[in-house]
PDB file of N, CA and C in Angstrom:
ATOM      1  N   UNK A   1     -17.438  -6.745  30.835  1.00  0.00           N
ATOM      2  CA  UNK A   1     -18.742  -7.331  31.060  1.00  0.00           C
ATOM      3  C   UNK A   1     -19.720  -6.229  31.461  1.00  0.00           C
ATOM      4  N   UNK A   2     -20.871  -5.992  30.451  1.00  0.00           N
ATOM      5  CA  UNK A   2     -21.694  -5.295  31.311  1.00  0.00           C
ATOM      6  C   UNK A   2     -22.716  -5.785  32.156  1.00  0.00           C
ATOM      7  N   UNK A   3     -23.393  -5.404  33.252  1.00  0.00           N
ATOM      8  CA  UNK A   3     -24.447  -5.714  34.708  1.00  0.00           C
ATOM      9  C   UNK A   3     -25.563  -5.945  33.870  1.00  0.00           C
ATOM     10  N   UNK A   4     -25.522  -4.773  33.192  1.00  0.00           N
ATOM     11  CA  UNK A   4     -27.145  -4.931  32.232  1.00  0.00           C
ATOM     12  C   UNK A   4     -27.440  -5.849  31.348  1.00  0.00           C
ATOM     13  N   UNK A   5     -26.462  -6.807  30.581  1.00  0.00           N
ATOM     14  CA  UNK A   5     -26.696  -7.768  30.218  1.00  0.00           C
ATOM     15  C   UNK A   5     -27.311  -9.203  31.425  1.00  0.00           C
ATOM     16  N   UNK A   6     -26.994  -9.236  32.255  1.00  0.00           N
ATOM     17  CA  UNK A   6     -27.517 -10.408  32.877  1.00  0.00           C
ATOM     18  C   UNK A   6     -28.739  -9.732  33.775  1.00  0.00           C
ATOM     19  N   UNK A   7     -29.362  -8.916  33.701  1.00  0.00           N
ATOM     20  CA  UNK A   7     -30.473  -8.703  34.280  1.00  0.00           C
ATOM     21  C   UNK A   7     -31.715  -8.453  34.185  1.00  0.00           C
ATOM     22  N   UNK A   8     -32.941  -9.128  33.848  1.00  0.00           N
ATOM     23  CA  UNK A   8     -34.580  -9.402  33.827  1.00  0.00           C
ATOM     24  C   UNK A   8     -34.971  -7.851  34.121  1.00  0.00           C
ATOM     25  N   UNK A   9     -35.538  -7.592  32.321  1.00  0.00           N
ATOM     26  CA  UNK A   9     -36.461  -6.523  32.985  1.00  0.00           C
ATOM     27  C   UNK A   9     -37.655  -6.442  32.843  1.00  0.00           C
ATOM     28  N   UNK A  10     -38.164  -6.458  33.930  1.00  0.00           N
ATOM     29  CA  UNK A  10     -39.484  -6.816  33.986  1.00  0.00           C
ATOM     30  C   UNK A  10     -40.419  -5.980  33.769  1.00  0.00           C
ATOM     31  N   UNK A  11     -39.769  -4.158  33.645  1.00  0.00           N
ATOM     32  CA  UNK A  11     -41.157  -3.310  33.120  1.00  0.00           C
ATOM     33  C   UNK A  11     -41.218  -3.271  31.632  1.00  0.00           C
ATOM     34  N   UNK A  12     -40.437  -3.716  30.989  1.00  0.00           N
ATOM     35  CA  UNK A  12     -41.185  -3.897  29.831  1.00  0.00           C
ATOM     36  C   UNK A  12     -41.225  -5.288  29.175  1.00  0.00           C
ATOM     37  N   UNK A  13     -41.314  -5.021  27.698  1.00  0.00           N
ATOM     38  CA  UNK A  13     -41.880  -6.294  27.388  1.00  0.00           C
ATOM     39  C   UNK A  13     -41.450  -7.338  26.553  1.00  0.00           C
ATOM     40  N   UNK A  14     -40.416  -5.923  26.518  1.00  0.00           N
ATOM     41  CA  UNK A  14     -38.523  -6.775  25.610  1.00  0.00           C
ATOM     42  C   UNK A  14     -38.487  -8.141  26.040  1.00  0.00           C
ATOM     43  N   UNK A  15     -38.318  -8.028  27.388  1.00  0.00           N
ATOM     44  CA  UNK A  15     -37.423  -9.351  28.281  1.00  0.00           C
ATOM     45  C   UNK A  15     -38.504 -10.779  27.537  1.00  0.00           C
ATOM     46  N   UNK A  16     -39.733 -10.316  26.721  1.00  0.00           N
ATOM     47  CA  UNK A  16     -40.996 -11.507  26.845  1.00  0.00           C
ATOM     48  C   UNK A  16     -40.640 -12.757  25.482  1.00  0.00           C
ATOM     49  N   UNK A  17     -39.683 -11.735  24.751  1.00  0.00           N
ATOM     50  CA  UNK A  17     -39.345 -12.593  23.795  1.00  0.00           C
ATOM     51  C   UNK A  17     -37.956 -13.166  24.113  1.00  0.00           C
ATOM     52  N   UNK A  18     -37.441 -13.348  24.510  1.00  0.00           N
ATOM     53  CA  UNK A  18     -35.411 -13.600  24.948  1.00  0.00           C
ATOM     54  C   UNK A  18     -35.954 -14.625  25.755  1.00  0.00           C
ATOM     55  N   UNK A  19     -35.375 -16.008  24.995  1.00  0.00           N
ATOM     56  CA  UNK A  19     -35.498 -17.335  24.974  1.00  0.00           C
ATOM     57  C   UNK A  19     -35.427 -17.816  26.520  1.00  0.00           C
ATOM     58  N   UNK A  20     -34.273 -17.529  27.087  1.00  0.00           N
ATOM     59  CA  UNK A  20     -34.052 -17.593  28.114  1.00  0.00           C
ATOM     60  C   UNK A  20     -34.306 -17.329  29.427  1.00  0.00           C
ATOM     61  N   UNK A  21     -35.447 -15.769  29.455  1.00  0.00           N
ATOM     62  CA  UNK A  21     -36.371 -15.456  30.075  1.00  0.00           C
ATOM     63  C   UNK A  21     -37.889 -15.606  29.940  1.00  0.00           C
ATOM     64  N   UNK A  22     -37.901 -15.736  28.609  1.00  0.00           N
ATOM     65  CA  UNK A  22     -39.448 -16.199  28.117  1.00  0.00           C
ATOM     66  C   UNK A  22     -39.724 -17.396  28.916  1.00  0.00           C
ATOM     67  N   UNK A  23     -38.988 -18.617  28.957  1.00  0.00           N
ATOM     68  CA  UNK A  23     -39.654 -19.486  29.297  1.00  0.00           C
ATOM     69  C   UNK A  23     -39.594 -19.537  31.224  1.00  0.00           C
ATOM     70  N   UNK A  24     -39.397 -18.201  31.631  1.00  0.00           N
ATOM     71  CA  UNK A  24     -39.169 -18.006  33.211  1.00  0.00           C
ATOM     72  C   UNK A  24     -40.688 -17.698  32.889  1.00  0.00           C
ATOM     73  N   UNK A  25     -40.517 -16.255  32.598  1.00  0.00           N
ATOM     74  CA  UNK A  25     -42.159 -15.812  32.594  1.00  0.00           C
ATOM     75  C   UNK A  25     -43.141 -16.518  31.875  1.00  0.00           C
ATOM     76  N   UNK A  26     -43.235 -17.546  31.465  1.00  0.00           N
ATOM     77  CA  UNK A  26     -43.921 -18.619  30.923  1.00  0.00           C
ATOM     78  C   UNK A  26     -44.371 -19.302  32.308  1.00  0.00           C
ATOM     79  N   UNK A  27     -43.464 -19.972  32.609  1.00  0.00           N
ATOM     80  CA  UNK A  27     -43.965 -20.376  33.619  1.00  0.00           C
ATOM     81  C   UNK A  27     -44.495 -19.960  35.014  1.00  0.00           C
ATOM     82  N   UNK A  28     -43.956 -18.614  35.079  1.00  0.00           N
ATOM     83  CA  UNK A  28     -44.942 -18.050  36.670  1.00  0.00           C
ATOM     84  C   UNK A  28     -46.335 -17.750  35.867  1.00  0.00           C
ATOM     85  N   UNK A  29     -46.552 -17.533  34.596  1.00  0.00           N
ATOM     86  CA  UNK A  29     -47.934 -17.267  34.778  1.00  0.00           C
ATOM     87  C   UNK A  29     -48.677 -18.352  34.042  1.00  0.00           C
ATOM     88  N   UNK A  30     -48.445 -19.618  33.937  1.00  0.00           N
ATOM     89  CA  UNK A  30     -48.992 -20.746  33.665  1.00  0.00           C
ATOM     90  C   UNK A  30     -49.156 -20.684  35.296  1.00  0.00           C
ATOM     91  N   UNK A  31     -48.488 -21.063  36.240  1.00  0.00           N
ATOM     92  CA  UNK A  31     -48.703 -20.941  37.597  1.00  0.00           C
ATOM     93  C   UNK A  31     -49.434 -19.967  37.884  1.00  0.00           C
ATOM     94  N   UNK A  32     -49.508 -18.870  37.468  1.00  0.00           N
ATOM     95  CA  UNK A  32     -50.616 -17.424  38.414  1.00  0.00           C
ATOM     96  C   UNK A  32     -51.827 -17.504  37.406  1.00  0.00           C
ATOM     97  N   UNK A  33     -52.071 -18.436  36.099  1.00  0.00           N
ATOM     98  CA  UNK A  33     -52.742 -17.638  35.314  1.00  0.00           C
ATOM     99  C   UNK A  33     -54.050 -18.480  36.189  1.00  0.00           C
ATOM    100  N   UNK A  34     -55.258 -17.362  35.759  1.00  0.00           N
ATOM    101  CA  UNK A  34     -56.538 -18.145  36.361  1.00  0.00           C
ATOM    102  C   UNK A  34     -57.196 -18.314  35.082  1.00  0.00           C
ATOM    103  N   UNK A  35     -57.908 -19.647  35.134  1.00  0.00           N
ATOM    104  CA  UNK A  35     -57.895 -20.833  35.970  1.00  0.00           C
ATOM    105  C   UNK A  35     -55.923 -20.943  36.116  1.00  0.00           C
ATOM    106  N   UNK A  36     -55.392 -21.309  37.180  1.00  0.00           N
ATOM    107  CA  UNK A  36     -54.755 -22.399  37.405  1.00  0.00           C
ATOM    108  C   UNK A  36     -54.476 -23.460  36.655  1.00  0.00           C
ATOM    109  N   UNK A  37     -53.336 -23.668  35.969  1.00  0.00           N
ATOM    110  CA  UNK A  37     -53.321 -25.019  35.189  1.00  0.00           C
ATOM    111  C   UNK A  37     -54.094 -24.732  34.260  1.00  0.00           C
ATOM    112  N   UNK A  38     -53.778 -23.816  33.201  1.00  0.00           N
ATOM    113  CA  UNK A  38     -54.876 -23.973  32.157  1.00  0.00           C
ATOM    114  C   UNK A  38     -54.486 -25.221  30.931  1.00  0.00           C
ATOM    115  N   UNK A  39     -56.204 -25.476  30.476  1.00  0.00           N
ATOM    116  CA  UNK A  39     -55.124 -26.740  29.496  1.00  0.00           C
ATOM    117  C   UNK A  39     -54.569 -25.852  27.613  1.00  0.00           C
ATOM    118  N   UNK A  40     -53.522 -26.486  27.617  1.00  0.00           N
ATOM    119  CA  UNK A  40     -52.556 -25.785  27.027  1.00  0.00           C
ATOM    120  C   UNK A  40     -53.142 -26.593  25.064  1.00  0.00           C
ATOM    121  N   UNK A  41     -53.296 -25.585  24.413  1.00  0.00           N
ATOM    122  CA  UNK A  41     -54.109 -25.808  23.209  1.00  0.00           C
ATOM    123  C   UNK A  41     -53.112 -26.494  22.705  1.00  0.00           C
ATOM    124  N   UNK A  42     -53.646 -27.330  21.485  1.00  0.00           N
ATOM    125  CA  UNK A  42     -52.877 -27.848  20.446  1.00  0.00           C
ATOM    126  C   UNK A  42     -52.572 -27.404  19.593  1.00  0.00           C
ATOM    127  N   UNK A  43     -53.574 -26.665  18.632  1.00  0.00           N
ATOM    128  CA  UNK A  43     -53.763 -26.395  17.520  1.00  0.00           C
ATOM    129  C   UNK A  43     -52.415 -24.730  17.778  1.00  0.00           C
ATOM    130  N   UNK A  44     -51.155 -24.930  16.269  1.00  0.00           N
ATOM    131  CA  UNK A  44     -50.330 -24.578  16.557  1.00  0.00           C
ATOM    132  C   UNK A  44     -50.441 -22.536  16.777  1.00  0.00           C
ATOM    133  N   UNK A  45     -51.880 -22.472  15.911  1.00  0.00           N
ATOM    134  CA  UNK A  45     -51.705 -20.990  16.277  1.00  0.00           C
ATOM    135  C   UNK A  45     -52.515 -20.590  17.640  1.00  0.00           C
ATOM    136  N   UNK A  46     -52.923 -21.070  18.267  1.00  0.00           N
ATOM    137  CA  UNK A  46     -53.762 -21.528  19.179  1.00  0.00           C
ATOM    138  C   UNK A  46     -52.631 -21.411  20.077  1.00  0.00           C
ATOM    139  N   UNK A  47     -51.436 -22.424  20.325  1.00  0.00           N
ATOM    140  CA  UNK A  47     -50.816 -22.550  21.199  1.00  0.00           C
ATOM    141  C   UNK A  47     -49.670 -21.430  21.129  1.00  0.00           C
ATOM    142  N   UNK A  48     -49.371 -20.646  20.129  1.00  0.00           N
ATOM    143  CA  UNK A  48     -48.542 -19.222  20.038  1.00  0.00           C
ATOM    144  C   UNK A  48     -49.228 -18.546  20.744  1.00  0.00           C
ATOM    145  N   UNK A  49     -50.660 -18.075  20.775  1.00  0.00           N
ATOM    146  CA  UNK A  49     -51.144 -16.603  21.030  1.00  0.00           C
ATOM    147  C   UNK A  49     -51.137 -17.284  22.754  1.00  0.00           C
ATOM    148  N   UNK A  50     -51.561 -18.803  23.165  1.00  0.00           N
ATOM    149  CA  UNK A  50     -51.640 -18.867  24.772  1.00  0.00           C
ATOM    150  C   UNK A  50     -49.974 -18.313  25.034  1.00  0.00           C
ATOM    151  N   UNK A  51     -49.183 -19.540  24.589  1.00  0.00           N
ATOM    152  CA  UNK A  51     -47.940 -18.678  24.998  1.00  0.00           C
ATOM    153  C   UNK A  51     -47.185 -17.689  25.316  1.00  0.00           C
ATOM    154  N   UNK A  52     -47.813 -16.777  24.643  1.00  0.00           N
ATOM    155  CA  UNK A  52     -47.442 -15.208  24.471  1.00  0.00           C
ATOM    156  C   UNK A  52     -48.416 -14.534  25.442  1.00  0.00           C
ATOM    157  N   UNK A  53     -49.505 -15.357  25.611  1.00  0.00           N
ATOM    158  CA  UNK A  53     -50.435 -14.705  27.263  1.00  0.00           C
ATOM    159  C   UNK A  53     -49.689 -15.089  28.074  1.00  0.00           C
ATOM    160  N   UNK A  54     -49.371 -16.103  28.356  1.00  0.00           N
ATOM    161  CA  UNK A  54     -48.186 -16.885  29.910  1.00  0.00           C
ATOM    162  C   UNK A  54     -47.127 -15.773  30.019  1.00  0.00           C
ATOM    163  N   UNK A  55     -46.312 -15.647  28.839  1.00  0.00           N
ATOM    164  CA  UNK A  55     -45.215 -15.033  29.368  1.00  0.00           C
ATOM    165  C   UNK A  55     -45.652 -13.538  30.006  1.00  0.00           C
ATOM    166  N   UNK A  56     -46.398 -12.278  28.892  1.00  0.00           N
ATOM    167  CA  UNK A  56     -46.545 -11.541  29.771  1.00  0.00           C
ATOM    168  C   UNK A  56     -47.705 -11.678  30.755  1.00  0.00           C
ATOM    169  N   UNK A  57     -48.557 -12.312  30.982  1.00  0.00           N
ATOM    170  CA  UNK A  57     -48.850 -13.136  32.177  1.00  0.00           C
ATOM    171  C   UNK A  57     -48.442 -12.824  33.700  1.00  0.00           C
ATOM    172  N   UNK A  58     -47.111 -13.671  33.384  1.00  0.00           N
ATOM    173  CA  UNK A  58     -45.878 -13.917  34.139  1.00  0.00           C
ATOM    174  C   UNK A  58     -45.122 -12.855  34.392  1.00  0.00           C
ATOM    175  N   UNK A  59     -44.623 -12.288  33.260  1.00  0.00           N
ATOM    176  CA  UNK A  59     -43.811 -11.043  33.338  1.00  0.00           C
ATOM    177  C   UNK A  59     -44.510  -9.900  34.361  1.00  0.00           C
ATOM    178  N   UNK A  60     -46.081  -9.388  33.960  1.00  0.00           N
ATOM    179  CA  UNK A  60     -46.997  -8.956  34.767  1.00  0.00           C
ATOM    180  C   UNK A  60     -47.224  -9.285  36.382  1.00  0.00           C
ATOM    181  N   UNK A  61     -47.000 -10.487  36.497  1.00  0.00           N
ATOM    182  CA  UNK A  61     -47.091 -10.877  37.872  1.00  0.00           C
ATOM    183  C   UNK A  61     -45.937 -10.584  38.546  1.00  0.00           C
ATOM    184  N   UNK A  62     -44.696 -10.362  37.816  1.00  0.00           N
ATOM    185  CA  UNK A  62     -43.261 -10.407  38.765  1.00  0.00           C
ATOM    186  C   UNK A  62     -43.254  -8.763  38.925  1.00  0.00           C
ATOM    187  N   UNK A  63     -44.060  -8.326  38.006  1.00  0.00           N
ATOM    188  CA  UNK A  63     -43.866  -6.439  38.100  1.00  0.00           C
ATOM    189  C   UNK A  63     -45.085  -6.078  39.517  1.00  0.00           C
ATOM    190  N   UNK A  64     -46.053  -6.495  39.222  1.00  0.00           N
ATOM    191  CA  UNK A  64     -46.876  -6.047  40.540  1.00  0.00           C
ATOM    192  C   UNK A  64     -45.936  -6.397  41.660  1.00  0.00           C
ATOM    193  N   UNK A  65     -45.281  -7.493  41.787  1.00  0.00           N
ATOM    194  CA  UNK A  65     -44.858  -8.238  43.484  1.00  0.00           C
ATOM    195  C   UNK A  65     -43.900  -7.281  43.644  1.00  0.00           C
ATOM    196  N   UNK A  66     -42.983  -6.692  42.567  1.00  0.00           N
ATOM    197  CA  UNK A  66     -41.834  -5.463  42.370  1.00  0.00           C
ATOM    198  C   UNK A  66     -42.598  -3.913  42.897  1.00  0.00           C
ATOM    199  N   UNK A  67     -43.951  -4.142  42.566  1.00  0.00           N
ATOM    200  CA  UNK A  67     -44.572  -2.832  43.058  1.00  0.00           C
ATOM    201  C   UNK A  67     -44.143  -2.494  44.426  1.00  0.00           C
ATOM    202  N   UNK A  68     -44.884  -3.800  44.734  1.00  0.00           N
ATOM    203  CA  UNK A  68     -45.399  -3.736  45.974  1.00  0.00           C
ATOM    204  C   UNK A  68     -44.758  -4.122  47.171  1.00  0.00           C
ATOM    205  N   UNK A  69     -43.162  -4.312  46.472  1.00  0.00           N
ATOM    206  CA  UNK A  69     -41.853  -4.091  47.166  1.00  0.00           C
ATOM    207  C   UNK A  69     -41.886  -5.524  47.780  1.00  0.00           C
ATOM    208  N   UNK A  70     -42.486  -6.827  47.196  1.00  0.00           N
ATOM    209  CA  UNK A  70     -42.077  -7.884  47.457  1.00  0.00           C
ATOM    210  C   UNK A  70     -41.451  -9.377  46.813  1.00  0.00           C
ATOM    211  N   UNK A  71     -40.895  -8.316  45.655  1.00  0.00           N
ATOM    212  CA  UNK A  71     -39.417  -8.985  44.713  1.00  0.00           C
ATOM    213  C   UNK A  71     -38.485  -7.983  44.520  1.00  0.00           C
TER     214      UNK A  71
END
């Protein structure tokens, strides 16, 4: 078993597509993104390019708190 398989990396931007972490960092930055609660488009290419803002978004938000030595 390798360590490096089960572990989130958050400085780059690999981790933004891998199903399983995408939808982590999806959701902290639907939560951090400003506005707050944004409303989430319909229209399907519309709702790819928001998606792909959330995750690194998200991903972005877990790397600053990592900066700043509080993750």
């Amino acid at each position: 078993m390798d360590i490096q398989d089960h572990l989130i990396d958050i400085d780059t931007d690999s981790m933004e597509t891998a199903p399983d972490v995408r939808v982590y960092f999806w959701a902290v930055g639907y939560e951090t993104h400003d506005p707050k609660f944004p409303d989430i488009p319909t229209d399907l290419e519309e709702r790819k390019l928001f998606d792909a803002r959330m995750a690194r978004t998200g991903r972005e938000h877990l790397k600053g708190l990592k900066q700043r030595g509080l993750g």
